[in-house]
Protein backbone atom coordinates (compact mmCIF):
# COMPACT_ATOMS: atom_id res chain seq x y z
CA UNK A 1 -2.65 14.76 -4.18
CA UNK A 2 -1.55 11.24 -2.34
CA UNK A 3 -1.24 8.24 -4.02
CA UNK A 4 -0.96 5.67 -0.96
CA UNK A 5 -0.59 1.91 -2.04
CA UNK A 6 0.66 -1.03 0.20
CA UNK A 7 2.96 -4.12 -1.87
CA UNK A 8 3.41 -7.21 0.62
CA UNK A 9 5.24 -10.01 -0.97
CA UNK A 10 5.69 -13.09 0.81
CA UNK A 11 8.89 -12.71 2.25
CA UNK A 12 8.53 -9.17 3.62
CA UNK A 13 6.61 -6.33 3.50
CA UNK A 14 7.41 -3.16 1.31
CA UNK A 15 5.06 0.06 1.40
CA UNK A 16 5.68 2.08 -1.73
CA UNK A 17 3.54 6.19 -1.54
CA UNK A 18 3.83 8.26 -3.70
CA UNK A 19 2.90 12.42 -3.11
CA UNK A 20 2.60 14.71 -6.05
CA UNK A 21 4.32 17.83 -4.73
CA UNK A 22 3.75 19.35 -7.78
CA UNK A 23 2.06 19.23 -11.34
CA UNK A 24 5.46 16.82 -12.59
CA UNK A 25 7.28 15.98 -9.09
CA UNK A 26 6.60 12.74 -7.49
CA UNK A 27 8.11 12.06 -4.15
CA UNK A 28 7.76 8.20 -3.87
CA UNK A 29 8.17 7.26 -0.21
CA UNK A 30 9.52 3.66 0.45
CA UNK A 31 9.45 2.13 3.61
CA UNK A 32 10.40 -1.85 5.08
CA UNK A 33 11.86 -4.25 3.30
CA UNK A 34 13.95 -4.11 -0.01
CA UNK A 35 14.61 -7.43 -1.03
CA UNK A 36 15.41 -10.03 -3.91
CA UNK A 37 12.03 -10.74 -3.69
CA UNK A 38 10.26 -7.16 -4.48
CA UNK A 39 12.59 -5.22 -6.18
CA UNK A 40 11.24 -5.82 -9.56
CA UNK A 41 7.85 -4.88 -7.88
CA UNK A 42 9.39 -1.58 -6.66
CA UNK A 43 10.86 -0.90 -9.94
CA UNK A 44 7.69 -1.71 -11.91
CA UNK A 45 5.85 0.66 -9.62
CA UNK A 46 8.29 3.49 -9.91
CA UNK A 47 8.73 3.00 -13.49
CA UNK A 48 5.05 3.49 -13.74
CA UNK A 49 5.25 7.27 -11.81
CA UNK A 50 8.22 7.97 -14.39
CA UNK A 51 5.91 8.48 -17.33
CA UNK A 52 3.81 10.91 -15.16
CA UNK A 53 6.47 13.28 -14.10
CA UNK A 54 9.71 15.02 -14.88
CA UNK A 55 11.55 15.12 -11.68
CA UNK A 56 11.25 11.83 -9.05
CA UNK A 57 12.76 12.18 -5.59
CA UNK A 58 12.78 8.23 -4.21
CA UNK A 59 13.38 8.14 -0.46
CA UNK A 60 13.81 5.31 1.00
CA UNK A 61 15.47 6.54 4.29
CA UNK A 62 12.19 4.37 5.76
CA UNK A 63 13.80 1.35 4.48
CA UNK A 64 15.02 -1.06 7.44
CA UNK A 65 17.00 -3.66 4.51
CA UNK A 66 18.53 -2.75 1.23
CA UNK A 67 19.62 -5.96 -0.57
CA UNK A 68 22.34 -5.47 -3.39
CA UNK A 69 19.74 -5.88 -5.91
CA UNK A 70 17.83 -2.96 -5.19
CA UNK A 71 21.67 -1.54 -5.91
CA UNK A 72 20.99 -2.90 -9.68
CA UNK A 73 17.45 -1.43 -9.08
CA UNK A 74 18.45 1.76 -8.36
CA UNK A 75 21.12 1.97 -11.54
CA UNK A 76 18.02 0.82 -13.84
CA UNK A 77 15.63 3.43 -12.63
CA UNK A 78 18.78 5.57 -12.77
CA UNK A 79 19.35 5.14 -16.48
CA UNK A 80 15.92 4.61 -17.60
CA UNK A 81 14.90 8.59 -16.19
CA UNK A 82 18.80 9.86 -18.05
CA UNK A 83 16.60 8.30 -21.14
CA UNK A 84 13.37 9.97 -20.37
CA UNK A 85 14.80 13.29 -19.63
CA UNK A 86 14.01 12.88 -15.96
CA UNK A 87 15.47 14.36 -13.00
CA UNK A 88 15.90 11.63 -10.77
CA UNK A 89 17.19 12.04 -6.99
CA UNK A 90 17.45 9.47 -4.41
CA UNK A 91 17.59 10.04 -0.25
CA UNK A 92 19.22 7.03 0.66
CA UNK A 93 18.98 7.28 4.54
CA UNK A 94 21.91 5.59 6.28
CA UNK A 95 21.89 1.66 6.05
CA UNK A 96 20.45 2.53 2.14
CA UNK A 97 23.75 4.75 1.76
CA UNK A 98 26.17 2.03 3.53
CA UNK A 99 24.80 -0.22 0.91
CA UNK A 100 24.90 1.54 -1.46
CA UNK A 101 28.86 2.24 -1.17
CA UNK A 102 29.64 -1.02 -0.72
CA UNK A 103 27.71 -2.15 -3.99
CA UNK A 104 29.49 0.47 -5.98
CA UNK A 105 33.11 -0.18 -4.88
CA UNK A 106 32.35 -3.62 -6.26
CA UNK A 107 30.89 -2.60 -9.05
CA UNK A 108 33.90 -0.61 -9.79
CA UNK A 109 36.14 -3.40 -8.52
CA UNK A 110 35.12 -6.03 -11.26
CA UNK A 111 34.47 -3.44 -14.29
């Protein structure tokens, strides 16, 4: 089934779907926005689809802005599934993936 939900926050507008492909795989579609201001709303909300499945595919290849805290977003969701026993997989989409190297070559830099 489809699990369609809209989250504006004031500085931009995020729309987080979600589509149960199967019985335990939710495909959570992201698309504007990612920014300081709704990444803990976009974690909350995936969070939330963790305890329902056992594999998550987040795309966010719809997303026109990746700040570097949806980086830190990402690696919580990331460890938080490797806790639940969840296969988690992530389709960046190219400015996502840009971001996302530059975020981990500094993470790497200053550990």
């Amino acid at each position: 089934f489809y699990d369609a939900h809209a989250r504006p926050t004031s500085s931009s507008r995020l729309e987080i779907c979600t589509e149960w492909r199967d019985i335990d795989l939710a495909v959570i579609t992201v698309a504007g926005d990612v920014d300081a201001a709704n990444t803990h709303q976009l974690l909350d909300y995936t969070l939330g689809k963790v305890l329902l499945s056992r594999r998550m595919i987040l795309d966010l290849s719809r997303v026109g802005f990746f700040a570097s805290e949806g980086y830190w977003m990402l690696k919580t969701l990331e460890a938080r599934c490797a806790v639940a026993e969840i296969e988690f997989t992530v389709v960046p989409g190219a400015l996502v993936g840009r971001m996302l190297q530059i975020c981990r070559r500094a993470d790497q830099h200053f550990s």
